[in-house]
Protein backbone atom coordinates (compact mmCIF):
# COMPACT_ATOMS: atom_id res chain seq x y z
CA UNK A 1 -12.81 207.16 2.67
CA UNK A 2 -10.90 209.52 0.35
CA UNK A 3 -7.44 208.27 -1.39
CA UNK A 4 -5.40 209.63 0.69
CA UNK A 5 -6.63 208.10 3.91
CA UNK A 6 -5.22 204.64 5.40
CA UNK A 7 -7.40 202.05 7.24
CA UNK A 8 -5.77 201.86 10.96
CA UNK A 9 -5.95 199.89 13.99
CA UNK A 10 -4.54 199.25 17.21
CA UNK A 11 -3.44 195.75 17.97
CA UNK A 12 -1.50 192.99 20.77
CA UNK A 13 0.85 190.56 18.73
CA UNK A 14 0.26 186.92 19.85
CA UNK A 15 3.06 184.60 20.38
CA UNK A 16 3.21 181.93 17.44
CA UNK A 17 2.53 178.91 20.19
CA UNK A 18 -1.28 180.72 20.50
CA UNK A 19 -1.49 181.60 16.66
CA UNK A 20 -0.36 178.33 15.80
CA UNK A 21 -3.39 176.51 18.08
CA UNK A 22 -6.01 179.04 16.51
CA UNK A 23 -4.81 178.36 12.83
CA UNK A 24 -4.91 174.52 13.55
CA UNK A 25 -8.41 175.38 15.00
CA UNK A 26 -9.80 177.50 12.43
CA UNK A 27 -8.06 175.11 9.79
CA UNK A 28 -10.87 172.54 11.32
CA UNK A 29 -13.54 174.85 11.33
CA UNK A 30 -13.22 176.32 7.87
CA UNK A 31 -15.08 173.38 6.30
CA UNK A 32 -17.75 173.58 8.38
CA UNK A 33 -18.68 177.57 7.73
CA UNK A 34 -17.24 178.20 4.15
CA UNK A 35 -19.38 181.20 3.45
CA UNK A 36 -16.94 182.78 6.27
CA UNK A 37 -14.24 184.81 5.16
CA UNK A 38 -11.72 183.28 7.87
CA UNK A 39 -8.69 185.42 8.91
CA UNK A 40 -5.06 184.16 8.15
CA UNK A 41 -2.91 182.98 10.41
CA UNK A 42 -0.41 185.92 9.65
CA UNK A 43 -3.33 188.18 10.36
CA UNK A 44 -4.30 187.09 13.85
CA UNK A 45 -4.13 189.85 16.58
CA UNK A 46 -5.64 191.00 19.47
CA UNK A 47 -7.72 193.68 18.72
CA UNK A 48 -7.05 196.96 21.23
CA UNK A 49 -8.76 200.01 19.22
CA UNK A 50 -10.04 199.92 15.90
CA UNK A 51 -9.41 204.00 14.44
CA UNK A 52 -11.13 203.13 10.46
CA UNK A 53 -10.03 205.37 7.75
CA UNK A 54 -7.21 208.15 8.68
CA UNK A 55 -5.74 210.95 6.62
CA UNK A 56 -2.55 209.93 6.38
CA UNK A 57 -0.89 213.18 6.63
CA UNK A 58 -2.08 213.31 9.96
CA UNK A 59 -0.47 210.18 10.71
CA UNK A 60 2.68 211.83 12.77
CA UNK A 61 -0.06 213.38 15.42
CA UNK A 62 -1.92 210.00 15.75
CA UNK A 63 1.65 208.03 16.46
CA UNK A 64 2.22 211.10 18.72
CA UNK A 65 -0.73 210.39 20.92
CA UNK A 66 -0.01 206.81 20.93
CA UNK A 67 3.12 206.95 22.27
CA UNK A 68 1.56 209.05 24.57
CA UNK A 69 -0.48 206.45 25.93
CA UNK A 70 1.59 203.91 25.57
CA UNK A 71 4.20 205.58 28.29
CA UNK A 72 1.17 205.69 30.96
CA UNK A 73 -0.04 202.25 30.65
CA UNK A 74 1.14 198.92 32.40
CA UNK A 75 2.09 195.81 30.76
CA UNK A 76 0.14 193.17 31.09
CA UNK A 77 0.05 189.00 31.00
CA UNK A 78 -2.27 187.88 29.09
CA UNK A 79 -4.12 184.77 27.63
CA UNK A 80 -7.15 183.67 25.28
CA UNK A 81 -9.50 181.31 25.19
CA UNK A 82 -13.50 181.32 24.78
CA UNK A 83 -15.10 181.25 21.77
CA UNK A 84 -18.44 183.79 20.51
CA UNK A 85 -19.66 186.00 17.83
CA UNK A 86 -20.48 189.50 17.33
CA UNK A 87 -23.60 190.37 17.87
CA UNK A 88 -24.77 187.09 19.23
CA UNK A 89 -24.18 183.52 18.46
CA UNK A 90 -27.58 182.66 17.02
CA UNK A 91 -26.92 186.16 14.52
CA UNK A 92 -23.51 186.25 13.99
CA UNK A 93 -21.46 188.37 11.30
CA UNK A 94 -17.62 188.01 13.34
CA UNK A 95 -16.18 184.94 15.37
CA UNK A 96 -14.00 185.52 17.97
CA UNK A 97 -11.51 184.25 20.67
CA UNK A 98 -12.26 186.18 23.80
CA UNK A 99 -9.53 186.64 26.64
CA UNK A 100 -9.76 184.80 30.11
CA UNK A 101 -6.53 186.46 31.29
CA UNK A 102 -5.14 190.38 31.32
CA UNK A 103 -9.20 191.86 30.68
CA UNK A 104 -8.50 194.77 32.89
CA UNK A 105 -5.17 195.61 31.36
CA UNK A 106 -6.12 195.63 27.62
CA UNK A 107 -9.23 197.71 28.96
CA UNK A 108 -6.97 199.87 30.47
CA UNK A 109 -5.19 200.62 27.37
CA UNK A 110 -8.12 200.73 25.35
CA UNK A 111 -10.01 203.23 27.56
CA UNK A 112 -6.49 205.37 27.81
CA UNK A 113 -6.76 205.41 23.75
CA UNK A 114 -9.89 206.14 23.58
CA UNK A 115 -9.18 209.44 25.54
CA UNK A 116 -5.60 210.45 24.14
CA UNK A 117 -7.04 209.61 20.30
CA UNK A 118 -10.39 211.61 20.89
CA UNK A 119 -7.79 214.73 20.45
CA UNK A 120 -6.76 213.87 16.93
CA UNK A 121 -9.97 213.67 15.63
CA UNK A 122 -10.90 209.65 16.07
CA UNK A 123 -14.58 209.11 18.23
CA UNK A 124 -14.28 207.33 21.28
CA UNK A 125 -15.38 203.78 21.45
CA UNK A 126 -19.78 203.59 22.35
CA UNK A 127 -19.64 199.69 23.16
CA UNK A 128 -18.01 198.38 26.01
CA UNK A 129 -14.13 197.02 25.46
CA UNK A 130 -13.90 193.39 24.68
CA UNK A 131 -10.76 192.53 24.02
CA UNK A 132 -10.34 189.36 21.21
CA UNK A 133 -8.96 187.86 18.23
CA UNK A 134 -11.43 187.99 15.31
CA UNK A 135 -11.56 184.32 13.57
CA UNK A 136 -14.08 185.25 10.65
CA UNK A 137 -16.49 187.71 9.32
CA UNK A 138 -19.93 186.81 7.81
CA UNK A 139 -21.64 188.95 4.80
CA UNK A 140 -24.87 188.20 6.29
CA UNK A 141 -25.73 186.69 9.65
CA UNK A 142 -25.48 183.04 10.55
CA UNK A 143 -26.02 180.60 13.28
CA UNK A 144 -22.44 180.00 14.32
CA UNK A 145 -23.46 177.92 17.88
CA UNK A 146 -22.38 174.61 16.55
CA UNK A 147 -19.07 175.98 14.91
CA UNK A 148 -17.98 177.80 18.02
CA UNK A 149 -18.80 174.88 20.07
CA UNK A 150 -16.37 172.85 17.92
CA UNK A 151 -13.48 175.65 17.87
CA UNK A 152 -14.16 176.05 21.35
CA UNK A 153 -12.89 172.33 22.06
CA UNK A 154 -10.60 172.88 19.60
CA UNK A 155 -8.76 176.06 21.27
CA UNK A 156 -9.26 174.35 24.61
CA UNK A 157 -5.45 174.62 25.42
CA UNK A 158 -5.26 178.20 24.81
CA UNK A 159 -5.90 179.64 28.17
CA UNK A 160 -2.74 177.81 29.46
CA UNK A 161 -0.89 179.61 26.64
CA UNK A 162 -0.13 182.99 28.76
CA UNK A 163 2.05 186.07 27.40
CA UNK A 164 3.17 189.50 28.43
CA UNK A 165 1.87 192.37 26.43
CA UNK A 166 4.20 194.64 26.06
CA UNK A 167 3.93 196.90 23.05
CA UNK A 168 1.06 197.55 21.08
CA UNK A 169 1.52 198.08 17.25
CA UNK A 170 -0.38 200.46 15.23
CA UNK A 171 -0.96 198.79 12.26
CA UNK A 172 -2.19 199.18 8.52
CA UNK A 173 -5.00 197.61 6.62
CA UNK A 174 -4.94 197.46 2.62
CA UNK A 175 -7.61 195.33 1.22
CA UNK A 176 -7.36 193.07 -1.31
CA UNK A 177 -9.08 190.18 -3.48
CA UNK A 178 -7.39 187.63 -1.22
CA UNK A 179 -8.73 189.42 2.22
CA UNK A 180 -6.59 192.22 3.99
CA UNK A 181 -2.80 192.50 4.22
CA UNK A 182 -1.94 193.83 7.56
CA UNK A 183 1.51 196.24 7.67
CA UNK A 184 2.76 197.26 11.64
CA UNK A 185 3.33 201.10 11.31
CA UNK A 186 4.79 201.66 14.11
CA UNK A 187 5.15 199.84 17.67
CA UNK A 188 4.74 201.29 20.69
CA UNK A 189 6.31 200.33 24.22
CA UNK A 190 4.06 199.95 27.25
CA UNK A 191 5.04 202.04 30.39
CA UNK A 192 7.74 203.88 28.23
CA UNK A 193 10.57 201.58 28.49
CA UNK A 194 11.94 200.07 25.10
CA UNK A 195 11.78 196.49 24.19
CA UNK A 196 15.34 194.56 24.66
């Protein structure tokens, strides 16, 4: 990563009802994992398409694209709920809140990003989407099954707590000694029509 380039992402705000419940949840949990760099609340997002380091004079042509892609894909409702960690619970480096509603429209954005961004230079995705909120990341791998049993019945009300996705929000990552600060570049309307 040279100087000049910015650490981007793609990302779903989540209404402050849902990021209140995972705080509260995560609040609990923190105790009980605190080698675990756990995210802030301020920081919670569903993750669409993470893009990495980015010249940023080539910035205009990404936001380009994006807006692209936003104008050809649906909104969609949305909710989360289901807890699990990346690669496996028994090995896990990242804990996450997975989605039980709106699957197939986050996929759908993700795989149109995938295709629009592959144009400005950023390699398509090689897993298979899963759309979620990351809760924590892990320097080395842990066993995490008895934490995300407990934030599981913790975030138990969270698949009644539905939303629209409308926008998605490219968005900024500076690191820092107290974790990442997040900045929304730019947002970006779903199906083309402006937010009211």
């Amino acid at each position: 990563m040279s100087d000049s380039d910015l650490r981007l992402f793609v990302a779903a705000d989540i209404p402050a009802d849902a990021r209140g419940l995972i705080a509260a949840g995560v609040e609990k949990s923190r105790g009980k994992m605190p080698v675990a760099r756990w995210v802030k609340a301020e920081n919670l997002h569903l993750t669409i398409k993470f893009i990495g380091a980015y010249p940023e004079e080539d910035v205009g042509g990404l936001s380009n694209e994006l807006r692209e892609s936003g104008g050809r894909c649906a909104p969609f409702e949305a909710a989360m709920g289901g807890c699990g960690a990346f690669p496996s619970a028994r090995r896990g480096r990242v804990l996450w809140v997975g989605m039980t509603q709106g699957v197939d429209g986050a996929e759908a954005v993700a795989r149109k990003l995938d295709a629009r961004l592959e144009k400005v230079g950023i390699e398509r995705e090689g897993r298979p989407f899963r759309g979620h909120i990351t809760l924590a990341r892990l320097k080395q791998p842990r066993d995490c099954e008895a934490v995300l049993g407990d934030l599981g019945a913790d975030l138990a009300g969270l698949p009644a707590l539905t939303f629209m996705v409308d926008e998605i929000v490219l968005c900024r990552s500076i690191l820092g000694p107290q974790g990442p600060t997040y900045i929304a570049m730019e947002r970006i309307a779903l199906g083309g029509k402006p937010r009211e």
